[in-house]
N, C-alpha and C. Protein backbone atom coordinates (compact mmCIF):
# COMPACT_ATOMS: atom_id res chain seq x y z
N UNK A 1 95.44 110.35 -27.52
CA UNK A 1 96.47 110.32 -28.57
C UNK A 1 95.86 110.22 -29.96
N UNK A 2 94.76 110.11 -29.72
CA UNK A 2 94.26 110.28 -31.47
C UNK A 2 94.23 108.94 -32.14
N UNK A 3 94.38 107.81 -31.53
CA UNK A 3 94.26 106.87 -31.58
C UNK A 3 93.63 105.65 -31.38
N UNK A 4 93.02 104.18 -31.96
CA UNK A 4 92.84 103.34 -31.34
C UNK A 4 93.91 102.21 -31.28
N UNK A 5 93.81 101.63 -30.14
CA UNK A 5 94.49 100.26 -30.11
C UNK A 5 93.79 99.25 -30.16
N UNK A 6 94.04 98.22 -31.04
CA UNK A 6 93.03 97.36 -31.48
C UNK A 6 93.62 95.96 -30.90
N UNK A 7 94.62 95.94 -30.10
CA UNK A 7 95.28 94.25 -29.43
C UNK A 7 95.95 93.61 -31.03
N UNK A 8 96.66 92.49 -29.97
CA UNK A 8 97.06 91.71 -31.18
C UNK A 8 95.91 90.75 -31.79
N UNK A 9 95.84 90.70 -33.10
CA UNK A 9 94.98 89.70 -33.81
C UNK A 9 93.56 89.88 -33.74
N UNK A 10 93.33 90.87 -33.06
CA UNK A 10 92.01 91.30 -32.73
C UNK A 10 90.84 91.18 -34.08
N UNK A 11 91.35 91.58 -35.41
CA UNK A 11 89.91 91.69 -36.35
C UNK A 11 89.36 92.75 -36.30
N UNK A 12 89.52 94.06 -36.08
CA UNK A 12 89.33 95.17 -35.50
C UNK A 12 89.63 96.22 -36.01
N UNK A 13 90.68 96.18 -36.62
CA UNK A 13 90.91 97.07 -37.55
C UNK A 13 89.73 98.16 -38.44
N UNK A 14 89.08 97.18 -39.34
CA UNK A 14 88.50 97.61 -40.22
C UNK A 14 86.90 97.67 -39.63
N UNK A 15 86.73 97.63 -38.42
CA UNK A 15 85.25 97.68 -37.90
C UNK A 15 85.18 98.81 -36.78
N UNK A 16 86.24 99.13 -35.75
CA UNK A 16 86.44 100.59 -34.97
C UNK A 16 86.72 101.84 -35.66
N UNK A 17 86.14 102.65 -35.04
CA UNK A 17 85.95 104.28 -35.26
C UNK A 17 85.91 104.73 -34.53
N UNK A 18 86.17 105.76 -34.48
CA UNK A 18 85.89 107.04 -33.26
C UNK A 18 84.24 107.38 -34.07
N UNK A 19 83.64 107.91 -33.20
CA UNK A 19 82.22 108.23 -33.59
C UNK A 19 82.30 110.01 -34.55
N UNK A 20 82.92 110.70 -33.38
CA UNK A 20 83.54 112.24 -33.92
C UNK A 20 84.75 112.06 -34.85
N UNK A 21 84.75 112.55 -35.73
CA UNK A 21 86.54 112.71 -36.87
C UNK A 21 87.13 113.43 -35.68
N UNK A 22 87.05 114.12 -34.56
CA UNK A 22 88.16 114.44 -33.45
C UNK A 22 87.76 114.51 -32.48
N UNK A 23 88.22 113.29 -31.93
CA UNK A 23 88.14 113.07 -30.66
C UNK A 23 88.19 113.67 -29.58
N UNK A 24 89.42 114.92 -29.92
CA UNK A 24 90.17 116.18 -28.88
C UNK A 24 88.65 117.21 -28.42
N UNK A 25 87.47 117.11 -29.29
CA UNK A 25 86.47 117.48 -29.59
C UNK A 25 85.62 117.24 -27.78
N UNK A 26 86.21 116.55 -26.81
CA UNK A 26 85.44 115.99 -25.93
C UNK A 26 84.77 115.00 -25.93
N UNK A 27 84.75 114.08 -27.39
CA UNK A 27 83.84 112.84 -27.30
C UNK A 27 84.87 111.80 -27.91
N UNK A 28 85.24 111.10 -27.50
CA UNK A 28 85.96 109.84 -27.83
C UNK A 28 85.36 108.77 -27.91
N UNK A 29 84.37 108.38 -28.17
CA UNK A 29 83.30 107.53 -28.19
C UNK A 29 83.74 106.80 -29.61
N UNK A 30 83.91 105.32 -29.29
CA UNK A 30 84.01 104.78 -30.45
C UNK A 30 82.68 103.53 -30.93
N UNK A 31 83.02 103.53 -32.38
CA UNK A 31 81.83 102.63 -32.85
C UNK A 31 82.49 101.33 -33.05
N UNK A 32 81.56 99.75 -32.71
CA UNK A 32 82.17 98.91 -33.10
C UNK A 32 81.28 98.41 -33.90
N UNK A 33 81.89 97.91 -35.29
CA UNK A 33 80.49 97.82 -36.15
C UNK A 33 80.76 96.04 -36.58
N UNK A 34 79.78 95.36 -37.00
CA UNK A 34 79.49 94.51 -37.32
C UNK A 34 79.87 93.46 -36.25
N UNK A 35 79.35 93.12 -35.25
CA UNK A 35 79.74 92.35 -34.00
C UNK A 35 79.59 91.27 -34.19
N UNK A 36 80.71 90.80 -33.53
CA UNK A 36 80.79 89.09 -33.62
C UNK A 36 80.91 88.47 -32.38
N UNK A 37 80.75 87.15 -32.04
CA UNK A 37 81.26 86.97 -30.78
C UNK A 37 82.19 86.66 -30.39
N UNK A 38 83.00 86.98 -31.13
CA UNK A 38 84.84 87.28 -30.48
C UNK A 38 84.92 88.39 -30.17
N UNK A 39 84.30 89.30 -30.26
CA UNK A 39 84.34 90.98 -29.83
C UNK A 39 84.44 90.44 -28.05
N UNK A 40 83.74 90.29 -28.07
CA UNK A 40 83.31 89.50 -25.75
C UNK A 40 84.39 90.07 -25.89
N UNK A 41 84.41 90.91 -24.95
CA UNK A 41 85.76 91.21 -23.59
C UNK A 41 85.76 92.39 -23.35
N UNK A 42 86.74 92.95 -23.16
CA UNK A 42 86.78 94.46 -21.65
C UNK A 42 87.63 95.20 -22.52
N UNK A 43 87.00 96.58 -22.92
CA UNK A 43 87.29 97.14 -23.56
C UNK A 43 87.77 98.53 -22.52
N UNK A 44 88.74 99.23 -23.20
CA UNK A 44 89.29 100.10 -22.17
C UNK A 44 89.32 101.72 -23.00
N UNK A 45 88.70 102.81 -22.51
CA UNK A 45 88.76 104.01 -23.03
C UNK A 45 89.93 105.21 -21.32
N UNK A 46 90.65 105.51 -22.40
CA UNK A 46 91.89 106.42 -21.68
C UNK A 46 91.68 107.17 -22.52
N UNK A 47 91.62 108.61 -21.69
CA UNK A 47 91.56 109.78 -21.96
C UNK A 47 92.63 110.78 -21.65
N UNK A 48 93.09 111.61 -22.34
CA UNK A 48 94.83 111.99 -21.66
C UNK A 48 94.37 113.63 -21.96
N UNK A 49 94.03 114.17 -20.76
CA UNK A 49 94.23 115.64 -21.38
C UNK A 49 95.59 116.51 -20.22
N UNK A 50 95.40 116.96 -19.13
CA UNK A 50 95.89 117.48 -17.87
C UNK A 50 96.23 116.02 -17.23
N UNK A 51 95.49 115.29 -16.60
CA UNK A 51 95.37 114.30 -16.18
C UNK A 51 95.04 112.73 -16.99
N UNK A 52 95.16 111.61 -16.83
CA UNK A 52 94.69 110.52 -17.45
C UNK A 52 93.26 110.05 -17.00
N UNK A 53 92.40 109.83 -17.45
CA UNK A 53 90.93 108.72 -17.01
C UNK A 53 90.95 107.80 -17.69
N UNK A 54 90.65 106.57 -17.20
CA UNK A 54 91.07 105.57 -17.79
C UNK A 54 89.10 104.31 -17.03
N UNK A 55 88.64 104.04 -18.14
CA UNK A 55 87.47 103.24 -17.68
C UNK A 55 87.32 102.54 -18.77
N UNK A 56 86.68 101.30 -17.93
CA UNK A 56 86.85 99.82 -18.38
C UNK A 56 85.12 99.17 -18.76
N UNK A 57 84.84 98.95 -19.86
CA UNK A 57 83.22 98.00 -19.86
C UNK A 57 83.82 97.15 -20.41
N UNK A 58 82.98 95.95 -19.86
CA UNK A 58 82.82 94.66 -20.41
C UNK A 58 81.77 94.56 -21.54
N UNK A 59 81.69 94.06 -22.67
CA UNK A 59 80.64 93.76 -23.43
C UNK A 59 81.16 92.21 -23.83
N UNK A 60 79.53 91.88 -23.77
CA UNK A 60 79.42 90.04 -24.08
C UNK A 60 78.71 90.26 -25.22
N UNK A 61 78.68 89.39 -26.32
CA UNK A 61 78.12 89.45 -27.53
C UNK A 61 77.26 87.98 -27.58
N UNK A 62 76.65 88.19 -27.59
CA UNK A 62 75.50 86.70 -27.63
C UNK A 62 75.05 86.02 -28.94
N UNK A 63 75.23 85.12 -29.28
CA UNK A 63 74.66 84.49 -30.49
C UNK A 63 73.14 84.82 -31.01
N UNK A 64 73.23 85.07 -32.18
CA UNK A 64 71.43 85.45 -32.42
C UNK A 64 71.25 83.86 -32.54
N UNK A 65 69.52 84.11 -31.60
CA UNK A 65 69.21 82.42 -31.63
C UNK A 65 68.87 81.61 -33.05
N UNK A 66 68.92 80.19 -33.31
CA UNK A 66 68.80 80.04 -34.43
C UNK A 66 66.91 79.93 -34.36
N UNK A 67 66.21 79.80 -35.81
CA UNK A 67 65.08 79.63 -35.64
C UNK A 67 64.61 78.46 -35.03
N UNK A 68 63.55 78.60 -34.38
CA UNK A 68 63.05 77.28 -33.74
C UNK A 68 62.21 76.72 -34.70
N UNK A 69 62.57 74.58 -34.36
CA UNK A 69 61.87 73.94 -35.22
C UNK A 69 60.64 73.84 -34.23
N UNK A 70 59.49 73.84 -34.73
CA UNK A 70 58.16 73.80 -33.82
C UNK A 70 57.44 72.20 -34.43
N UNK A 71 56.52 71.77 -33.60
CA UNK A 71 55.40 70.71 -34.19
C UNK A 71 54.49 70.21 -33.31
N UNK A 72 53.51 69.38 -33.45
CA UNK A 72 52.59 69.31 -32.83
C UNK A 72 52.82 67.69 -32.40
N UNK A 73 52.42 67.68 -31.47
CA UNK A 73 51.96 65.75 -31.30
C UNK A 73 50.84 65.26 -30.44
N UNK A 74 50.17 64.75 -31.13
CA UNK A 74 48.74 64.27 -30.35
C UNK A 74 47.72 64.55 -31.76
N UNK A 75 46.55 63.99 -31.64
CA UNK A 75 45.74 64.20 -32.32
C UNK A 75 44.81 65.40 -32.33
N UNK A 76 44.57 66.90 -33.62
CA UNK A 76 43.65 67.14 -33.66
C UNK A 76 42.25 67.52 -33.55
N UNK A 77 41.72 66.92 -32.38
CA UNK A 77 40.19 66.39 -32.13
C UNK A 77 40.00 67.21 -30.96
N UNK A 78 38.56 68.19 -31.37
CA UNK A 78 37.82 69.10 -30.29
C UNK A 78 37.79 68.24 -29.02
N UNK A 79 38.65 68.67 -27.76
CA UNK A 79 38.36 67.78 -26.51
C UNK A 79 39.39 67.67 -25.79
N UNK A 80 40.46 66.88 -26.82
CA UNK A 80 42.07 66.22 -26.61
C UNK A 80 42.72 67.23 -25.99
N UNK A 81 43.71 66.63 -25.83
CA UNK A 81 45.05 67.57 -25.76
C UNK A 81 46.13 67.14 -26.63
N UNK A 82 47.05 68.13 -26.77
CA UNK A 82 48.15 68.38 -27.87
C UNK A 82 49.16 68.44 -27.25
N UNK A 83 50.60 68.14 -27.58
CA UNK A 83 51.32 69.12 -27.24
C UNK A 83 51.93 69.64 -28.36
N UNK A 84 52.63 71.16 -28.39
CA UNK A 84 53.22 71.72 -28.91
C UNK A 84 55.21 71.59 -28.37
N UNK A 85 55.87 71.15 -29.46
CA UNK A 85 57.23 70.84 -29.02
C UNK A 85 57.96 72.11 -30.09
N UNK A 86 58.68 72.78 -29.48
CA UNK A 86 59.29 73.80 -30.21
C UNK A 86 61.28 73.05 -29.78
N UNK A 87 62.26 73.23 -30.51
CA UNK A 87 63.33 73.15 -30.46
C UNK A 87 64.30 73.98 -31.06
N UNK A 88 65.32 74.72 -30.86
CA UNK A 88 66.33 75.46 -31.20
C UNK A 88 67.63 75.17 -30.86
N UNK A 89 68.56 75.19 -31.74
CA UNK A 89 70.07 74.96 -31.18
C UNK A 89 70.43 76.45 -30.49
């Protein structure tokens, strides 16, 4: 139909595209741009020409990790041992 449906409240609006300006073109492929992790969930592409196709992906959006705080503990000295403690939320 030349269309997307973007759900209610979705945020979506202004970040989906079709990839082609016409879809009727054979490629309905859409772009989702600037991802967040409210995007997560099951996205559905229907195709209507003669017949309907209708297929479903899931995409999960993962947090970029934050940087890790790193440091050392133990002493310095040719011999010892150290440890190295790294932490990230």
């Amino acid at each position: 139909d030349h269309h997307v449906n973007y759900g209610s409240g979705s945020g979506l609006q202004d970040r989906v595209a079709f990839v082609q300006n016409d879809p009727s073109q054979y490629d309905a492929s859409i772009r989702l741009a600037d991802l967040q992790v409210s995007d997560t969930g099951t996205y559905q592409c229907r195709v209507k020409k003669n017949t309907v196709a209708v297929h479903e992906v899931i995409v999960t959006v993962q947090e970029k990790p934050a940087i890790p705080q790193c440091w050392t503990e133990g002493e310095l000295i040719e011999g010892s041992s150290i440890l190295l403690r790294c932490y990230s939320r």
